[in-house]
N, C-alpha and C. Protein backbone atom coordinates (compact mmCIF):
# COMPACT_ATOMS: atom_id res chain seq x y z
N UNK A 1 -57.15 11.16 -11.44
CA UNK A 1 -56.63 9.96 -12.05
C UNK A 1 -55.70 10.29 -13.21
N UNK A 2 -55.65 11.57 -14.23
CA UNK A 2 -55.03 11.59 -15.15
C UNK A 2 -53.86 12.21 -15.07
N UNK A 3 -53.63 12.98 -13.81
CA UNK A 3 -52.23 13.53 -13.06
C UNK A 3 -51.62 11.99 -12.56
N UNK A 4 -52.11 11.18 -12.24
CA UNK A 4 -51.12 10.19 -11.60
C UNK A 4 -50.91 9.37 -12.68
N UNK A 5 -51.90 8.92 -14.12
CA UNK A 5 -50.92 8.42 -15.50
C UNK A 5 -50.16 9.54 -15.88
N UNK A 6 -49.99 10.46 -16.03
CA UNK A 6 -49.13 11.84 -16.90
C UNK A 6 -47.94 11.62 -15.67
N UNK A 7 -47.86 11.27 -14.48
CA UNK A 7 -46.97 11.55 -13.17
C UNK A 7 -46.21 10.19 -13.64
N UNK A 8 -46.89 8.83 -13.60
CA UNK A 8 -46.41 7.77 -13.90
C UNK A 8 -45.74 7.55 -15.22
N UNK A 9 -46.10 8.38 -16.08
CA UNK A 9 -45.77 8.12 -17.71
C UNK A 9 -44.69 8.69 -18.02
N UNK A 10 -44.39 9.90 -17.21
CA UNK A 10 -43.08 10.72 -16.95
C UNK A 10 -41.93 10.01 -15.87
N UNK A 11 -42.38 9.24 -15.11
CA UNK A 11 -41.39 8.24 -14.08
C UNK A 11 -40.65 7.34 -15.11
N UNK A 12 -41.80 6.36 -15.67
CA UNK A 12 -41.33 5.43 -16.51
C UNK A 12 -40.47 6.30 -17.79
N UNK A 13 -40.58 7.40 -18.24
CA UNK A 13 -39.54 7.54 -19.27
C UNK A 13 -38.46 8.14 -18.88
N UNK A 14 -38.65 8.75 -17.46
CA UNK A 14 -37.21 9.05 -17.03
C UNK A 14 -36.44 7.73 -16.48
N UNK A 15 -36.86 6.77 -15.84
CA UNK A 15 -36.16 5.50 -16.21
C UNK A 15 -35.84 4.70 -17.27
N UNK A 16 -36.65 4.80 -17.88
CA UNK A 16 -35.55 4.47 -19.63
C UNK A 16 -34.50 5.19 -20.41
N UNK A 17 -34.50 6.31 -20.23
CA UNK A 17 -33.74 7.74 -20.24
C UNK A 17 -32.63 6.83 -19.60
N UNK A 18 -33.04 6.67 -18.47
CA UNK A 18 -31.60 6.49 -17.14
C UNK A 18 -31.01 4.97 -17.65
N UNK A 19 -31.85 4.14 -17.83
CA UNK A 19 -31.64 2.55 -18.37
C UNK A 19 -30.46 2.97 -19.82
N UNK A 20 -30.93 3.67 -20.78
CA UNK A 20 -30.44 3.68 -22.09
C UNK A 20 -28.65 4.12 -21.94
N UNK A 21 -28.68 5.18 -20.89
CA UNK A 21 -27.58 5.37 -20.73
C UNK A 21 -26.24 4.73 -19.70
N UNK A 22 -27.05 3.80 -18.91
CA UNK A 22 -26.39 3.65 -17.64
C UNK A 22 -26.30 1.74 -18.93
N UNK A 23 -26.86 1.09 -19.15
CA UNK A 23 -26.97 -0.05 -19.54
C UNK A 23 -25.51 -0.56 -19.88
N UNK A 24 -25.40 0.30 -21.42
CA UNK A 24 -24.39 -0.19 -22.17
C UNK A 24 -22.96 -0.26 -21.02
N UNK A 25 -22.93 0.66 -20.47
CA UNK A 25 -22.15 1.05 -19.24
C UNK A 25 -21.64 -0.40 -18.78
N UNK A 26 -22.90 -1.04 -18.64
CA UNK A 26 -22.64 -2.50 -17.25
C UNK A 26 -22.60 -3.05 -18.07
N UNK A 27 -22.44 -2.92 -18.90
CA UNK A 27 -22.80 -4.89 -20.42
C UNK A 27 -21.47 -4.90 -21.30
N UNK A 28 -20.59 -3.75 -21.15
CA UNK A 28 -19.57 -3.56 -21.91
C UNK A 28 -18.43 -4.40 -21.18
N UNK A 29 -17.35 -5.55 -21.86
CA UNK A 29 -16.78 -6.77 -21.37
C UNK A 29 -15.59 -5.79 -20.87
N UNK A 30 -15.03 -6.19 -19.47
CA UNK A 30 -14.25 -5.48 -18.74
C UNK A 30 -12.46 -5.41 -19.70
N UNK A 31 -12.48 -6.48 -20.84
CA UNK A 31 -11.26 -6.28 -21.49
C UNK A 31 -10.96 -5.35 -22.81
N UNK A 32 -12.53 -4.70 -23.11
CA UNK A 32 -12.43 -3.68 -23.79
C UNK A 32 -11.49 -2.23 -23.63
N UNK A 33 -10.80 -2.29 -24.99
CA UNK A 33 -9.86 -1.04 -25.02
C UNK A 33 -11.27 0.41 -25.21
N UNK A 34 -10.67 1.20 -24.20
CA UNK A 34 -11.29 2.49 -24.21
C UNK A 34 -10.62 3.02 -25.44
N UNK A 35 -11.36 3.86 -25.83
CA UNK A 35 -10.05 5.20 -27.09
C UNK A 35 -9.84 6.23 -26.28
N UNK A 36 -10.15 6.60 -25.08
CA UNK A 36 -10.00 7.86 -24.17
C UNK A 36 -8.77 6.90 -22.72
N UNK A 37 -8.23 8.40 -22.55
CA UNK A 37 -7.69 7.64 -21.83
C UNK A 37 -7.99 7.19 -20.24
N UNK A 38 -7.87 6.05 -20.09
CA UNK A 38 -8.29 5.45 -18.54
C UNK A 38 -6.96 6.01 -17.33
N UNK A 39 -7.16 4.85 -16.40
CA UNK A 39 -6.26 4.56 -15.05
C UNK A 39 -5.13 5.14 -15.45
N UNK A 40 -4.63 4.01 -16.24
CA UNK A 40 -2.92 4.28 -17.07
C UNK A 40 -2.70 5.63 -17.70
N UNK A 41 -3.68 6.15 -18.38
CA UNK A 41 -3.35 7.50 -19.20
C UNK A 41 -2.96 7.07 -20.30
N UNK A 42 -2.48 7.81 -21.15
CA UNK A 42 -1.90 8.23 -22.44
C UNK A 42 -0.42 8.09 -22.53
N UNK A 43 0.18 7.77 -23.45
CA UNK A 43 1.48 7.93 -23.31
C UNK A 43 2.09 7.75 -24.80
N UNK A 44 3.13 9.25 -24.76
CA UNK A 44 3.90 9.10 -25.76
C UNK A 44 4.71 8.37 -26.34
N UNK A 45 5.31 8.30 -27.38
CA UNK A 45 6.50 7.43 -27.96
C UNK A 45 6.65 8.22 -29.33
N UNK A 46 8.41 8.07 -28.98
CA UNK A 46 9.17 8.83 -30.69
C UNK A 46 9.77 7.43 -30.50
N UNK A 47 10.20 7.27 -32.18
CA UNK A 47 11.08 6.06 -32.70
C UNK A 47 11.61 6.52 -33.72
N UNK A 48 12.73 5.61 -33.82
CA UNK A 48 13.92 5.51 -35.07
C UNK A 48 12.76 6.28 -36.11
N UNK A 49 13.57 6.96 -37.42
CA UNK A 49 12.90 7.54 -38.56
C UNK A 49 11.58 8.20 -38.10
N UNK A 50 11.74 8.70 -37.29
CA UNK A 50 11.01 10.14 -36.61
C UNK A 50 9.02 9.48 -36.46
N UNK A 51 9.13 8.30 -36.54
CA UNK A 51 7.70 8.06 -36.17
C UNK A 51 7.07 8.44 -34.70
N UNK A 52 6.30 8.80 -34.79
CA UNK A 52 5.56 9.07 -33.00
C UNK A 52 4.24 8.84 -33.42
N UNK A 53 3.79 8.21 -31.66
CA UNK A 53 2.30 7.75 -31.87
C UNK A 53 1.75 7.72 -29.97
N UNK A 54 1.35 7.49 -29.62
CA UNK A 54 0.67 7.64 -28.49
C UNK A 54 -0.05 6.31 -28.20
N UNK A 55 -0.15 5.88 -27.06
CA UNK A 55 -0.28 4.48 -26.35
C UNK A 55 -0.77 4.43 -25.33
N UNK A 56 -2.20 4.35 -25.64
CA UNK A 56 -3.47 4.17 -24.28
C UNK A 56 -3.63 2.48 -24.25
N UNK A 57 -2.93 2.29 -22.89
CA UNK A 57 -3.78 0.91 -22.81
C UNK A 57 -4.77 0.71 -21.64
N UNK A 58 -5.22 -0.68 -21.89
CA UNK A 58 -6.83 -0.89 -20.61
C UNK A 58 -6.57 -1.15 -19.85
N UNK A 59 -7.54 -0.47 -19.06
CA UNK A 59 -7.22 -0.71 -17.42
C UNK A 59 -6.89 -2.03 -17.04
N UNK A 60 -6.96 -3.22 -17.96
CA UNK A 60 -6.88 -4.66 -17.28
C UNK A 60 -5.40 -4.63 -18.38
N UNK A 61 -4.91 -4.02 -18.99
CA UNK A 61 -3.77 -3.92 -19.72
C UNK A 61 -3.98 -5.38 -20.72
N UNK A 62 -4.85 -6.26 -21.38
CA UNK A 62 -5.22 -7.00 -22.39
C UNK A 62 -5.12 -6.29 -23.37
N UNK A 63 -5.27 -5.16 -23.47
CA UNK A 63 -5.44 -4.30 -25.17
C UNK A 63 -4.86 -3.04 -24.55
N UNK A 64 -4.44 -2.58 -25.97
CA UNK A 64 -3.75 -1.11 -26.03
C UNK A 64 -4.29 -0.46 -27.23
N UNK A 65 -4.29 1.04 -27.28
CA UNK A 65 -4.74 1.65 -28.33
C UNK A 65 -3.46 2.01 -28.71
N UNK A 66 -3.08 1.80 -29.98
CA UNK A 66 -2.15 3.19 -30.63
C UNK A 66 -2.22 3.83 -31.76
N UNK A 67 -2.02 5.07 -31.60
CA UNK A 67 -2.35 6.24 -32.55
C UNK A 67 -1.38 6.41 -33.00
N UNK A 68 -1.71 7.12 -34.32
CA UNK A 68 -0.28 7.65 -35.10
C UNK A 68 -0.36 9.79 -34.19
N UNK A 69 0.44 10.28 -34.05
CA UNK A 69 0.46 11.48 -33.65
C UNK A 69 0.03 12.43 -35.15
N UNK A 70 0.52 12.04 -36.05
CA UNK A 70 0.00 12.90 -37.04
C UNK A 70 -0.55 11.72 -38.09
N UNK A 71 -2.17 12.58 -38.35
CA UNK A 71 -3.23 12.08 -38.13
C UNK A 71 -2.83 11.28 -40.00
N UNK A 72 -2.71 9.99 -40.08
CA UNK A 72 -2.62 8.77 -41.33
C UNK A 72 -0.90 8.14 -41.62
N UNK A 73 -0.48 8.94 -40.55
CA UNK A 73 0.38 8.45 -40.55
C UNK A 73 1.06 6.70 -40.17
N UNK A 74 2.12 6.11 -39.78
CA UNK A 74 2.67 5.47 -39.48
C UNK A 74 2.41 5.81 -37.91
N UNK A 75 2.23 4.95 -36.92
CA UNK A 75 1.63 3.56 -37.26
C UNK A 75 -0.02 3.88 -37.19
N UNK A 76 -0.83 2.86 -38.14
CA UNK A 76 -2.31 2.67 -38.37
C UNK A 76 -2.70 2.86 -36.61
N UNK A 77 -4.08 3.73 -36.32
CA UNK A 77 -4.86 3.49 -35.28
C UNK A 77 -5.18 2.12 -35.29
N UNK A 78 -5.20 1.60 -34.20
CA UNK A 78 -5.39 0.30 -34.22
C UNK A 78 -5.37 -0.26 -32.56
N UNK A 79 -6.18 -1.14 -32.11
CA UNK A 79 -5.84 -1.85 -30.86
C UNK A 79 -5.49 -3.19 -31.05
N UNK A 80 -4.53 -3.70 -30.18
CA UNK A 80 -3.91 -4.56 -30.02
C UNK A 80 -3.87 -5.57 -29.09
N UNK A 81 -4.21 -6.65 -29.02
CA UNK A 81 -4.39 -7.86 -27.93
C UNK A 81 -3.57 -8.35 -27.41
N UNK A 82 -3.76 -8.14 -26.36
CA UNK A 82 -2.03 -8.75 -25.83
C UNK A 82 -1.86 -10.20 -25.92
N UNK A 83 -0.47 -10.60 -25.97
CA UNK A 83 -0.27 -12.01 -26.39
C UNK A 83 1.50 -12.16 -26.12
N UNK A 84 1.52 -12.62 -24.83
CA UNK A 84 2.81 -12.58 -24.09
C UNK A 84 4.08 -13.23 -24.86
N UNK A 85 4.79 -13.55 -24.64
CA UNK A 85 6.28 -14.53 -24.67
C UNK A 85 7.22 -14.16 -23.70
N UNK A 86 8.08 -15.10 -24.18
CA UNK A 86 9.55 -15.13 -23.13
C UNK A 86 9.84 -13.78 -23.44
N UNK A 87 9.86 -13.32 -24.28
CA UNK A 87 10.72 -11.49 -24.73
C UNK A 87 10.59 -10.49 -23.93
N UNK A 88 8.75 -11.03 -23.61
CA UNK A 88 8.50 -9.74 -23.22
C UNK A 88 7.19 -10.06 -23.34
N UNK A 89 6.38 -8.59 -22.68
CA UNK A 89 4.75 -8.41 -23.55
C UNK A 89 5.16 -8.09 -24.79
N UNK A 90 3.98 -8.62 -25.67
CA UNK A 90 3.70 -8.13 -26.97
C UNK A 90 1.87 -8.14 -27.17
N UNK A 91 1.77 -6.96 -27.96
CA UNK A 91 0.66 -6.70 -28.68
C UNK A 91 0.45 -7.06 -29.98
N UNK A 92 -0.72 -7.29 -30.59
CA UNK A 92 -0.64 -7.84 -32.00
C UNK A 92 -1.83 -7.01 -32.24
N UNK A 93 -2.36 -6.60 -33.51
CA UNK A 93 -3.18 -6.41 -34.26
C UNK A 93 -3.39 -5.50 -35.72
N UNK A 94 -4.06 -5.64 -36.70
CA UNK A 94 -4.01 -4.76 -37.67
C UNK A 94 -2.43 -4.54 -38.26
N UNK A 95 -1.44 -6.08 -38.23
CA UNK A 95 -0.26 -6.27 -39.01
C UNK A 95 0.28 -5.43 -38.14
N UNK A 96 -0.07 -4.80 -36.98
CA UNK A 96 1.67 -4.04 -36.15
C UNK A 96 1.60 -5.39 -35.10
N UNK A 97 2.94 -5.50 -34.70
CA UNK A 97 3.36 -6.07 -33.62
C UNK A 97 3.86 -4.80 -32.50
N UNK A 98 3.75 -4.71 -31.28
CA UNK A 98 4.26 -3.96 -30.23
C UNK A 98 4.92 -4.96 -28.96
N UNK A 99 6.05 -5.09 -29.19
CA UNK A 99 6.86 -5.41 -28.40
C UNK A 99 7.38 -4.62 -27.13
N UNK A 100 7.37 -5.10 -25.83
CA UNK A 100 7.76 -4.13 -24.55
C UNK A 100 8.39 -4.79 -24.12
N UNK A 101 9.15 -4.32 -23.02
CA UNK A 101 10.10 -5.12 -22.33
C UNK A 101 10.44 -3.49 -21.08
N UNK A 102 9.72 -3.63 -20.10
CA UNK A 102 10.39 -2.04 -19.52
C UNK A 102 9.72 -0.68 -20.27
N UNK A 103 10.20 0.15 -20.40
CA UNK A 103 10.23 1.11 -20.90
C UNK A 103 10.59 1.46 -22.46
N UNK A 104 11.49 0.42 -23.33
CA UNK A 104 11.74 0.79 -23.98
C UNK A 104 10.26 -0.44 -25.27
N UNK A 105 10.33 -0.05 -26.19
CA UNK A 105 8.89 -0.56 -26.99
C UNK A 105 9.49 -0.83 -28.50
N UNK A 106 9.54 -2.03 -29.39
CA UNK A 106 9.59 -2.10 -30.69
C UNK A 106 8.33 -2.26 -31.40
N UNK A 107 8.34 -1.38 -32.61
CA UNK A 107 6.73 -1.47 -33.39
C UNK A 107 7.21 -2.52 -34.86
N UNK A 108 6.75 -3.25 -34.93
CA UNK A 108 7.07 -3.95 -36.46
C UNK A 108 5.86 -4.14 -36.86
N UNK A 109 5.97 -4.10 -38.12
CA UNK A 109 5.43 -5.00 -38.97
C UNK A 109 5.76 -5.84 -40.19
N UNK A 110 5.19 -7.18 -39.99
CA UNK A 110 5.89 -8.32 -41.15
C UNK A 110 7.48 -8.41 -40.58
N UNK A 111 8.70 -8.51 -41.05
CA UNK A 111 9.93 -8.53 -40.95
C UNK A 111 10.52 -7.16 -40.63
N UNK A 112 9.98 -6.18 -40.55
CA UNK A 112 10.35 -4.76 -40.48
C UNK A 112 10.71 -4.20 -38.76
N UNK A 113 10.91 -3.93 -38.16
CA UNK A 113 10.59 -3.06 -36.30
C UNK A 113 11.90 -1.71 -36.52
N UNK A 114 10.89 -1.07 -35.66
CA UNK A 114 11.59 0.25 -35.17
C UNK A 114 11.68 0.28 -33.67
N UNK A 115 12.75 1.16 -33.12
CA UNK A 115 12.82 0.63 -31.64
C UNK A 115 12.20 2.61 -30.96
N UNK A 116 11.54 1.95 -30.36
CA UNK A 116 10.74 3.43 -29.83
C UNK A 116 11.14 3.68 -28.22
N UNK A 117 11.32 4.86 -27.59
CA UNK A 117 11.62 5.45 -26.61
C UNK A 117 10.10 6.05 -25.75
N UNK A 118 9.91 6.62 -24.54
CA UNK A 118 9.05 7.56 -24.29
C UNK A 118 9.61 8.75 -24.62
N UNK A 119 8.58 9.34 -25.09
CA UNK A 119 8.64 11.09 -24.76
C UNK A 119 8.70 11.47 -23.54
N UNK A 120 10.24 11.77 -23.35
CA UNK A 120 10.38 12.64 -21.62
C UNK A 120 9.09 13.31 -21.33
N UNK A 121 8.95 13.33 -19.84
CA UNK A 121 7.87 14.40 -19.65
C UNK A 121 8.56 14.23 -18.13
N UNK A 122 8.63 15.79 -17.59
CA UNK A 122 9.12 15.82 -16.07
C UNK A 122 8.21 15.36 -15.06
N UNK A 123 6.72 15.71 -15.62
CA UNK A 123 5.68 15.30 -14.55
C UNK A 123 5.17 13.97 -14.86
N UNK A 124 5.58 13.37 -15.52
CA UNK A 124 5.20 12.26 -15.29
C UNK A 124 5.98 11.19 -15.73
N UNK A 125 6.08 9.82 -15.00
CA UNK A 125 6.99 8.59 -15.21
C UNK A 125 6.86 7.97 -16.71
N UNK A 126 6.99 7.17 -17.40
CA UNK A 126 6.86 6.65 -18.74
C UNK A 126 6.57 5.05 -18.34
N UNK A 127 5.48 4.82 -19.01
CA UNK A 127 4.95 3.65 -18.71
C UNK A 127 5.84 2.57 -18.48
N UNK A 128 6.28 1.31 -17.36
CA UNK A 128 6.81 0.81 -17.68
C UNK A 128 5.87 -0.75 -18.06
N UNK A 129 6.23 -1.52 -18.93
CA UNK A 129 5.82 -2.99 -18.90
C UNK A 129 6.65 -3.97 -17.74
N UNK A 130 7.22 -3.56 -17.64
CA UNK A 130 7.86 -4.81 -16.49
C UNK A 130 9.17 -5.32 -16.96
N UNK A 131 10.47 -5.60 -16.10
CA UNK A 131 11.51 -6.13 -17.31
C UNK A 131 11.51 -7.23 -17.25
């Protein structure tokens, strides 16, 4: 009898084990920005006055991450909610605006924007938003 509670007592905590990790997994809302990169990948960007930052967005493309490339720089880590217009997509959050239109991307903030490019890369295409 005390091999099959010690047998059972070890089942049940390797299913909570398995619950603790697999859970958050299924409960996490499908429009959450990852910080790693998903489907889309990672993607560079240089702009006017030598800013660069990197641009992971979510697999459902609602949010984007962007990083500054050197680490406190311009622009703030920050994700951004998407929030369309006639222009184009745009992202908003944490006072940057990210404007797309295609390939090419403006970062502002307040009255301010810089117009940003991709970083060539031969192996791979540069994100487009759509024109």
């Amino acid at each position: 009898m005390s091999k099959r509670a010690v047998l059972f007592l070890a089942l049940l905590a390797l299913v909570f084990i398995v619950f603790m990790f697999v859970s958050p997994k299924l409960l996490s809302a499908p429009s959450e920005v990852a910080t790693e990169p998903q489907d889309f990948g990672t993607y560079p960007y240089e702009c006017d006055e030598h800013v660069t930052f990197t641009m992971t967005p979510a697999n459902d493309l609602n949010t984007i991450l962007i990083q500054p490339t050197i680490l406190g720089a311009y622009p703030p880590r920050s994700v951004l909610l998407r929030n369309d217009t006639v222009a184009g997509t745009r992202y908003e959050g944490n006072g940057v605006i990210f404007t797309a239109r295609g390939e090419t991307v403006t970062l502002g903030e307040g009255d301010s924007a810089i117009n940003c490019s991709p970083v060539p890369n031969p192996e791979e295409a540069p994100f487009n938003f759509g024109d």
